[in-house]
N, C-alpha and C. Protein backbone atom coordinates (compact mmCIF):
# COMPACT_ATOMS: atom_id res chain seq x y z
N UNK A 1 -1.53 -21.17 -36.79
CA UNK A 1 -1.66 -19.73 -36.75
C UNK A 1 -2.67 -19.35 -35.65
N UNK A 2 -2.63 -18.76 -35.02
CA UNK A 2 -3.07 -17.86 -33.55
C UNK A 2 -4.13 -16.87 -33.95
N UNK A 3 -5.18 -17.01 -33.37
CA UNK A 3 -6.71 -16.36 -34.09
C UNK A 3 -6.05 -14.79 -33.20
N UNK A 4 -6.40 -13.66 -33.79
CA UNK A 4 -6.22 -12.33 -33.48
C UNK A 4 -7.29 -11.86 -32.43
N UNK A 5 -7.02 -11.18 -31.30
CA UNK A 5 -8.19 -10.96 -30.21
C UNK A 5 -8.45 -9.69 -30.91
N UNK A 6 -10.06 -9.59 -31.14
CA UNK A 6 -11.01 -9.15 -31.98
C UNK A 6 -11.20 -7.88 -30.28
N UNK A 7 -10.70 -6.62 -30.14
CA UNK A 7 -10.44 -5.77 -29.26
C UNK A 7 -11.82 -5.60 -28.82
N UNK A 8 -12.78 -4.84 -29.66
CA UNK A 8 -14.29 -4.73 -29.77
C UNK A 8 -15.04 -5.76 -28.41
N UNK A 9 -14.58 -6.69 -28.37
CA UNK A 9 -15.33 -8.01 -27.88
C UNK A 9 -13.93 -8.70 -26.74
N UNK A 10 -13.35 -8.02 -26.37
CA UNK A 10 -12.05 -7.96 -25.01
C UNK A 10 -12.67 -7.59 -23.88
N UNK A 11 -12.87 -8.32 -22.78
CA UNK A 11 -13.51 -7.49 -21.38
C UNK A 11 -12.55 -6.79 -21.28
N UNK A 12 -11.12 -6.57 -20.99
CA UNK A 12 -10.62 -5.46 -20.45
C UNK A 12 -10.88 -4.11 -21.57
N UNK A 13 -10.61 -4.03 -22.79
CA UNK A 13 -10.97 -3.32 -23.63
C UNK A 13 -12.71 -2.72 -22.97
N UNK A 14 -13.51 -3.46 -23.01
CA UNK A 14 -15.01 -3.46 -22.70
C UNK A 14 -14.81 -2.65 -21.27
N UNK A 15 -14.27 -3.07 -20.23
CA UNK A 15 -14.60 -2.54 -18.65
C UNK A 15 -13.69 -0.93 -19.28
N UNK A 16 -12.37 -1.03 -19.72
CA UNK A 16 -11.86 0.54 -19.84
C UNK A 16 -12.82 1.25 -20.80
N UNK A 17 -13.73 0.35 -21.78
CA UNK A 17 -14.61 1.85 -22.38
C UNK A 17 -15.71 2.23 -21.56
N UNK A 18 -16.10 1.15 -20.74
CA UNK A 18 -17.34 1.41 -19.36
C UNK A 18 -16.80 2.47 -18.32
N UNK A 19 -15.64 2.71 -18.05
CA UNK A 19 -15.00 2.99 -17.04
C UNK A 19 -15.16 4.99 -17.77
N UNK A 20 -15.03 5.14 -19.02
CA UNK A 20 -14.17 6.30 -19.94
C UNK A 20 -16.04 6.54 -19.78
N UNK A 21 -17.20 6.10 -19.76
CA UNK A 21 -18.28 6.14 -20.04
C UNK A 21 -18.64 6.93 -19.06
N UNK A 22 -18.35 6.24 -18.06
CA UNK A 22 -18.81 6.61 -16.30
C UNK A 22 -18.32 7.65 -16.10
N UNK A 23 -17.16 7.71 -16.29
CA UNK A 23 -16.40 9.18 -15.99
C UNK A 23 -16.90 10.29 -16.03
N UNK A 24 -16.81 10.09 -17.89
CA UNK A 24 -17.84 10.99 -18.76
C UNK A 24 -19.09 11.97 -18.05
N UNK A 25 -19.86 10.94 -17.83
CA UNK A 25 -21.18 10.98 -16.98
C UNK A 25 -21.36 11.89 -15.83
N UNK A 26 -20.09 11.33 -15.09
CA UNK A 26 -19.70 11.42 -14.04
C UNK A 26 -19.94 13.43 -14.09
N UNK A 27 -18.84 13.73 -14.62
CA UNK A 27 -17.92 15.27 -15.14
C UNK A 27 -18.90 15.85 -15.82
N UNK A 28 -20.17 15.45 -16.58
CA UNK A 28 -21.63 15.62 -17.11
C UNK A 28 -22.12 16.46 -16.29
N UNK A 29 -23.16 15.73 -15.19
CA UNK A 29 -23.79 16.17 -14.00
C UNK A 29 -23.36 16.39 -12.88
N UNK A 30 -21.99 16.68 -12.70
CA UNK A 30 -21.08 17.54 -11.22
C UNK A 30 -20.33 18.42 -12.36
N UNK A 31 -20.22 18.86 -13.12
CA UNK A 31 -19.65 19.69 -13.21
C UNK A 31 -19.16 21.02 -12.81
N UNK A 32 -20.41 21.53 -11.58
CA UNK A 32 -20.77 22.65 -10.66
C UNK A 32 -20.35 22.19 -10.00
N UNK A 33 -20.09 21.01 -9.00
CA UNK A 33 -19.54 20.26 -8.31
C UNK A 33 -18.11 20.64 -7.91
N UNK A 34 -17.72 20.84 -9.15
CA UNK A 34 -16.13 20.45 -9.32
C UNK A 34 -15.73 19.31 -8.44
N UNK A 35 -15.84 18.20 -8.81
CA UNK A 35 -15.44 17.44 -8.06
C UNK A 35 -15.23 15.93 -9.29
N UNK A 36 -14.37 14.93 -8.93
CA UNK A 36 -13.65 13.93 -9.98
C UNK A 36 -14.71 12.78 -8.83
N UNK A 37 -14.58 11.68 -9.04
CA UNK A 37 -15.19 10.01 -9.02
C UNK A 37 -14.25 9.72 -8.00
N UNK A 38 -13.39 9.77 -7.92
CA UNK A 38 -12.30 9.55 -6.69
C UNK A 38 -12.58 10.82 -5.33
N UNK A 39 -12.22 11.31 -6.10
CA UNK A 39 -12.79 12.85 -4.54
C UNK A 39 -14.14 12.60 -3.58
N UNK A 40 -15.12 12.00 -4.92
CA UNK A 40 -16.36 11.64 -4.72
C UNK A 40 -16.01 10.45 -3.62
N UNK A 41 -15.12 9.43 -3.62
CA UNK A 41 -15.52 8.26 -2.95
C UNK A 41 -14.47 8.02 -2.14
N UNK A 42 -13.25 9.60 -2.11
CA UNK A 42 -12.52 9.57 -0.36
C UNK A 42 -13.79 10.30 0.58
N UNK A 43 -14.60 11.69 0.18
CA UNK A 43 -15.31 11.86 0.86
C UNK A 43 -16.38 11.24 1.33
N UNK A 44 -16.72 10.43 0.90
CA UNK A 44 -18.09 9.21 1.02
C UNK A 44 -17.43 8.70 1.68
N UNK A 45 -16.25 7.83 2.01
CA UNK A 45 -15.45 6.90 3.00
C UNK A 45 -14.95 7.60 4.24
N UNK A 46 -14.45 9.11 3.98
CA UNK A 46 -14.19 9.90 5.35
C UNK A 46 -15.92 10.16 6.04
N UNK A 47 -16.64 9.89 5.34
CA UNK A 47 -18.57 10.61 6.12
C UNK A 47 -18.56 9.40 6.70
N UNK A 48 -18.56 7.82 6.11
CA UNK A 48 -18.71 6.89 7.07
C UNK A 48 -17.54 6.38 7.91
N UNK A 49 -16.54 6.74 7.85
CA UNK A 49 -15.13 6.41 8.81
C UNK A 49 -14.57 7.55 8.96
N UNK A 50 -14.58 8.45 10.21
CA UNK A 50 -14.15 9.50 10.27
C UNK A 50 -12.61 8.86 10.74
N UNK A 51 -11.66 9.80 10.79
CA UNK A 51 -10.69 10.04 11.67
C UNK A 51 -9.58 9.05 11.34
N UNK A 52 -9.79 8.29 10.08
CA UNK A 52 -8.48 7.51 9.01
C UNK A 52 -7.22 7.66 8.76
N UNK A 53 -6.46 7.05 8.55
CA UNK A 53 -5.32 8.26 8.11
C UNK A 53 -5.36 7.56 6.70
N UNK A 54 -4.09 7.57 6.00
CA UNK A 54 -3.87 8.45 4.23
C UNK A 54 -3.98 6.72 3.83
N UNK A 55 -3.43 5.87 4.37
CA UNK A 55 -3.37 4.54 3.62
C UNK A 55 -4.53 3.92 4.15
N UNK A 56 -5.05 3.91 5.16
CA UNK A 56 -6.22 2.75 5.53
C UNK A 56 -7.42 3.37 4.43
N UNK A 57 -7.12 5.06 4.03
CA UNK A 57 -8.33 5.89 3.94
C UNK A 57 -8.04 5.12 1.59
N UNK A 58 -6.82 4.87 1.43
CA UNK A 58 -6.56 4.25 -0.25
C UNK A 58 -7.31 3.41 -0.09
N UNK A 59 -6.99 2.11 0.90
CA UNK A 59 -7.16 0.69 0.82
C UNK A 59 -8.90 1.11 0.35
N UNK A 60 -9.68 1.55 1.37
CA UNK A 60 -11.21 1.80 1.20
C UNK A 60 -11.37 1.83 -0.01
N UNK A 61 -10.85 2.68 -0.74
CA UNK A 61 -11.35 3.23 -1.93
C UNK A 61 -10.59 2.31 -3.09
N UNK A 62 -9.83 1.45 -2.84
CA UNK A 62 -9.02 1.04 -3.94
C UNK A 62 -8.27 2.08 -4.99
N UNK A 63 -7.51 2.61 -4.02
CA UNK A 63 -6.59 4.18 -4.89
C UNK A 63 -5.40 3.73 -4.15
N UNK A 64 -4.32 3.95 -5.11
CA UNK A 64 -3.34 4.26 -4.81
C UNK A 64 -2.48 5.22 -3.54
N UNK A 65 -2.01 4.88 -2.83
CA UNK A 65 -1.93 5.66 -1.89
C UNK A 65 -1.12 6.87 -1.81
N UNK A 66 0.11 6.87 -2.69
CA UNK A 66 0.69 7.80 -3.32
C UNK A 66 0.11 8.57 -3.87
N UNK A 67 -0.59 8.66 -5.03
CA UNK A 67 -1.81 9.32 -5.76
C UNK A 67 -2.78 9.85 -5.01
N UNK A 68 -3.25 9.21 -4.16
CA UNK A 68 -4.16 9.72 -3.39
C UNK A 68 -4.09 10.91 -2.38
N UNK A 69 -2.55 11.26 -2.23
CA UNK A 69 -2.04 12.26 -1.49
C UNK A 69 -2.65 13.23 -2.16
N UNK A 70 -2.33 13.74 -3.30
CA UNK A 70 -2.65 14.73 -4.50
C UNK A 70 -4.08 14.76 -4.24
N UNK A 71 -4.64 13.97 -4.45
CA UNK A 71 -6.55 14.11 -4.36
C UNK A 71 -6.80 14.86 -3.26
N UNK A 72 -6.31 14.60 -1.92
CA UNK A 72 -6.54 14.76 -0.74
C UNK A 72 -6.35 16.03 -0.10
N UNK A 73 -5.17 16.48 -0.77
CA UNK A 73 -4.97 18.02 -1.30
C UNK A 73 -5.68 18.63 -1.44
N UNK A 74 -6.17 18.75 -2.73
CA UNK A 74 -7.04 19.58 -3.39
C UNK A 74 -7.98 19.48 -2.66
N UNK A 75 -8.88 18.26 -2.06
CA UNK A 75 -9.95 18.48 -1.30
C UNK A 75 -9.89 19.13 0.66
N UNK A 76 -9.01 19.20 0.89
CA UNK A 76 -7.88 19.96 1.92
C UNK A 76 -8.34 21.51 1.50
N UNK A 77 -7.77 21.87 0.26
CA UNK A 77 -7.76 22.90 -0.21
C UNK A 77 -9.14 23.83 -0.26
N UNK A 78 -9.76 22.44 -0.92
CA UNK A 78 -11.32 23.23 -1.20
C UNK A 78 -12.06 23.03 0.39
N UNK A 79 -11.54 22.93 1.65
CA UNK A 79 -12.33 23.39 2.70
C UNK A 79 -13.16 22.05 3.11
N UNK A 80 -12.61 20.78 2.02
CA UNK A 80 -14.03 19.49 2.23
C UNK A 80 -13.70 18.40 3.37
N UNK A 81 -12.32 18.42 3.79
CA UNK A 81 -11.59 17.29 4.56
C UNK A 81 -10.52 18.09 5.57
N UNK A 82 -9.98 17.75 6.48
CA UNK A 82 -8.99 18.61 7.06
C UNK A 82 -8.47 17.34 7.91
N UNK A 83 -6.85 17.65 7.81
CA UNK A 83 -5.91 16.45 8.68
C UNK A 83 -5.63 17.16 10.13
N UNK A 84 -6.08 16.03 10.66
CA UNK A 84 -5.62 16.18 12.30
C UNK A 84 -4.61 15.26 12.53
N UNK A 85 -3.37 16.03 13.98
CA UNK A 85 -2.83 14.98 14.40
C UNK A 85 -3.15 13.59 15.22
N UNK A 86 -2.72 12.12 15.17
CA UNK A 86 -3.08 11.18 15.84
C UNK A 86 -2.56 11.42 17.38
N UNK A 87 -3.38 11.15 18.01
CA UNK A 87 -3.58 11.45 19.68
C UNK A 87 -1.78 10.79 20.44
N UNK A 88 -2.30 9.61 19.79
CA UNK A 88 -0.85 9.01 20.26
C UNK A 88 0.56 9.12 19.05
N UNK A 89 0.54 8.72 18.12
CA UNK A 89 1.65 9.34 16.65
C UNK A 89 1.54 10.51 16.09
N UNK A 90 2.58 10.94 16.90
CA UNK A 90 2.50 12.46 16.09
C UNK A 90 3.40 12.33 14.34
N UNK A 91 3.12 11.29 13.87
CA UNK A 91 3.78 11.36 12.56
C UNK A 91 2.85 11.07 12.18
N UNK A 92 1.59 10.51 12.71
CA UNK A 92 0.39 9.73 11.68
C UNK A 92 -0.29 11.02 11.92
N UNK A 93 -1.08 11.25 10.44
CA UNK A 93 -2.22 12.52 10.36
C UNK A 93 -3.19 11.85 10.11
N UNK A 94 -4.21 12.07 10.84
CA UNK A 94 -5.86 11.73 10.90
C UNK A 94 -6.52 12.30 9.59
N UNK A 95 -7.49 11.79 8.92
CA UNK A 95 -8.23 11.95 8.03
C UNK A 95 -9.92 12.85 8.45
N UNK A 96 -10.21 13.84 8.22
CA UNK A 96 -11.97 14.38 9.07
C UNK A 96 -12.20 14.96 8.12
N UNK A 97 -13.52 14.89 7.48
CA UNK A 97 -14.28 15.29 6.71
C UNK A 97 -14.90 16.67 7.29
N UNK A 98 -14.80 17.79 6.78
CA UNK A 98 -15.27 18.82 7.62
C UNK A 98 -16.87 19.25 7.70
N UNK A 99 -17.46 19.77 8.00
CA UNK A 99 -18.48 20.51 7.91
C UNK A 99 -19.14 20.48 6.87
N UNK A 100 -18.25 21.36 5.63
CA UNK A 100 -18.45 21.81 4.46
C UNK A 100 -18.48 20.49 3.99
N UNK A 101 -17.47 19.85 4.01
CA UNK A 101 -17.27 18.82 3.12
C UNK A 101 -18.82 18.10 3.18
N UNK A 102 -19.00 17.55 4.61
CA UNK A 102 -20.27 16.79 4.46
C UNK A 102 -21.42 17.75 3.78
N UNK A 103 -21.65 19.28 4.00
CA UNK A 103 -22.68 19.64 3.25
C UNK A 103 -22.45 19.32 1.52
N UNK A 104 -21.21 19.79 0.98
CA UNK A 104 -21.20 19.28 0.00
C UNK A 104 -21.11 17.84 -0.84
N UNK A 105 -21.37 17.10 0.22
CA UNK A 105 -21.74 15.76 -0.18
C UNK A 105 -23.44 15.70 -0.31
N UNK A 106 -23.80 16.10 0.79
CA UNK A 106 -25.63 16.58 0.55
C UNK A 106 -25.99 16.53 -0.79
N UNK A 107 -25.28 18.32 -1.43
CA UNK A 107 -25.40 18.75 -1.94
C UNK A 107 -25.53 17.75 -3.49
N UNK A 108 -24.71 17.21 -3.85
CA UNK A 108 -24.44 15.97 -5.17
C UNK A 108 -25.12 14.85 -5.17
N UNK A 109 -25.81 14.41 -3.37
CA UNK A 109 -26.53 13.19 -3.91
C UNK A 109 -27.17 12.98 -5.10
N UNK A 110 -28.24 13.96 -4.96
CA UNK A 110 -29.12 13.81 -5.94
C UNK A 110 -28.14 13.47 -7.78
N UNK A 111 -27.42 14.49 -8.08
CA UNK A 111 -26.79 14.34 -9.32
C UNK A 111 -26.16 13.20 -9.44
N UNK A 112 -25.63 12.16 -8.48
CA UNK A 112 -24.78 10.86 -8.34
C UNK A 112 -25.87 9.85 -8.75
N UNK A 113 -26.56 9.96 -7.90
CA UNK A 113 -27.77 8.89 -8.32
C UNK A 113 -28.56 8.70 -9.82
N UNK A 114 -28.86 10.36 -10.61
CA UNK A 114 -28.41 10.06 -11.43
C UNK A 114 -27.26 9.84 -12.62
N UNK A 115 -26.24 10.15 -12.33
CA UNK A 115 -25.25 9.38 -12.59
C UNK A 115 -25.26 7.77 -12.99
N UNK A 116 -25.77 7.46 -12.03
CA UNK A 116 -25.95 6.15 -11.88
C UNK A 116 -26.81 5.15 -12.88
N UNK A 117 -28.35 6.20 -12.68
CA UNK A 117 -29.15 5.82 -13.33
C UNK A 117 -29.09 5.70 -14.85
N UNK A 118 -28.47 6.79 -15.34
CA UNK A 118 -28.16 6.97 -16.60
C UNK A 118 -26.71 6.32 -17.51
N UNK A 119 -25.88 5.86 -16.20
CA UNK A 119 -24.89 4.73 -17.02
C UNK A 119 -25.43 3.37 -17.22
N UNK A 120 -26.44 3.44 -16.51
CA UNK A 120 -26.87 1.75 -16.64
C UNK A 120 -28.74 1.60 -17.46
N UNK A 121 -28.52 2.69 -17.76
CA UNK A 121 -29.90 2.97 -18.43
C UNK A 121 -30.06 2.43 -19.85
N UNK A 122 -29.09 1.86 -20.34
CA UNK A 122 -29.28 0.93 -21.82
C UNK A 122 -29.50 -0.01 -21.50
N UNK A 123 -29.88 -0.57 -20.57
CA UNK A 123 -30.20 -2.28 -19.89
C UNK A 123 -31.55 -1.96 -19.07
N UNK A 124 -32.14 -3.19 -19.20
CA UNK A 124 -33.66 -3.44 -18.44
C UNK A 124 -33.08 -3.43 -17.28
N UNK A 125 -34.43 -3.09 -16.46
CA UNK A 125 -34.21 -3.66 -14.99
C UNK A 125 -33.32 -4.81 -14.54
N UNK A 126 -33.58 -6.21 -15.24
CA UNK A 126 -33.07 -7.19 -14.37
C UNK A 126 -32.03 -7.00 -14.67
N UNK A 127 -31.08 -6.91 -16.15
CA UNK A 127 -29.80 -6.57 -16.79
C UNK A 127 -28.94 -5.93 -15.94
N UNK A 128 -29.93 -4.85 -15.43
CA UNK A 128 -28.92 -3.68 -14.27
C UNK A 128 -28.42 -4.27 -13.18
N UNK A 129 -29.46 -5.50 -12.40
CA UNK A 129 -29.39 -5.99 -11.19
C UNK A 129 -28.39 -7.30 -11.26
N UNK A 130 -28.23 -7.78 -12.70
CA UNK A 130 -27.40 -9.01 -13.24
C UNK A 130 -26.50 -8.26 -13.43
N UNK A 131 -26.37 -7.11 -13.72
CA UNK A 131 -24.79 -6.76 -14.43
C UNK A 131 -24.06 -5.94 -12.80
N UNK A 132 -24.39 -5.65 -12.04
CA UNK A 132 -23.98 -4.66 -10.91
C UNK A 132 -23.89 -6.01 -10.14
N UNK A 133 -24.20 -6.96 -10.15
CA UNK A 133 -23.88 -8.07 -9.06
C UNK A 133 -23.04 -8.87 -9.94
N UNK A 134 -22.34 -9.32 -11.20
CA UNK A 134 -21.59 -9.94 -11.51
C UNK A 134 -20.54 -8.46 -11.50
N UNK A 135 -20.61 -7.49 -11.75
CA UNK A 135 -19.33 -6.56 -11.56
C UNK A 135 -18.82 -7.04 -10.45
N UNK A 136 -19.73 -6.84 -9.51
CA UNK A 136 -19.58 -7.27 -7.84
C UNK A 136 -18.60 -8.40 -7.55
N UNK A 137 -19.23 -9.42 -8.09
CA UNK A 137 -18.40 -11.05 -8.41
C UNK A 137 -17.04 -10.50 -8.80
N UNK A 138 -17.33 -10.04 -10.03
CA UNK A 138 -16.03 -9.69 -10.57
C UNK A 138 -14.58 -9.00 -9.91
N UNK A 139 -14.90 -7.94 -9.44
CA UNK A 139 -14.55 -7.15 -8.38
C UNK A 139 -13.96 -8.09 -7.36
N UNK A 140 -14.41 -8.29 -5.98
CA UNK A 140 -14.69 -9.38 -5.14
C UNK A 140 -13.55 -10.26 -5.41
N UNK A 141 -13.69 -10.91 -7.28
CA UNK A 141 -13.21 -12.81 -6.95
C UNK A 141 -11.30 -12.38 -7.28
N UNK A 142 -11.32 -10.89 -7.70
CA UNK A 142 -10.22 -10.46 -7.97
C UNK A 142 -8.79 -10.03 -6.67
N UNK A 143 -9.95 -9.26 -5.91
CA UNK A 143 -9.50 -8.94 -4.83
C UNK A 143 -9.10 -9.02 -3.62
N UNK A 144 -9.78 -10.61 -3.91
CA UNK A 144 -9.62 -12.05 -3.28
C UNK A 144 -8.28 -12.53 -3.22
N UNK A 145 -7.48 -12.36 -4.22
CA UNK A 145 -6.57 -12.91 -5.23
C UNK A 145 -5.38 -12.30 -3.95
């Protein structure tokens, strides 16, 4: 007879309630923001790589690239990113973070950080620095794959 996986004590179970945690958090302290964890980290990837287009700009972020159209939208919409044409493909559209967009990245540092601070705030210091570098591992030995 086959012992029953005890869900409670499942890393994938465990990373999707960490993940539902973060979110949480996330939608907590941006709520003025209006802004989602993904929006958050195409515009963070368009501030340090300007001028991307739609799939190199997924791969960065580990998003779907289909899906990511929709995100890209809305932040289009809200004035934060704007598509240019590619110099040489006029079928490829460039990725640029606008103006606004970068001020409103300014604007959230501070609330991200804590974000941060406060998902990992049930663990000591070293816990935080052991658990964010085996995510890392984790992450990494997957993506490897």
């Amino acid at each position: 007879m086959t012992k029953h996986l005890d869900v409670a004590t499942a890393p994938g179970h465990l990373i999707r309630r960490a993940q539902q945690i973060a979110v949480a958090i996330f939608a907590e302290h941006l709520a003025a923001a209006d802004i989602t964890p993904v929006q958050f980290a195409i515009l963070n990837a368009l501030r340090d790589t300007p001028d991307i287009d739609q799939v190199t700009l997924a791969k960065r972020v580990a998003f779907d690239p289909a899906t990511s159209g929709s995100v890209i939208g809305r932040l289009e919409a809200k004035g934060w990113l704007s598509r240019q044409p590619h110099a040489t493909d006029r079928r490829r559209k460039l990725l640029v973070i606008t103006q606004q967009g970068v001020q409103a990245l300014a604007n959230m540092q501070a609330a991200v950080a804590q974000v941060q601070t406060q998902i990992l705030a049930p663990l000591s210091l070293d816990e935080q620095k052991q658990f964010v570098a085996l995510l890392g591992r984790l992450v990494a030995g997957h993506e490897a794959q």
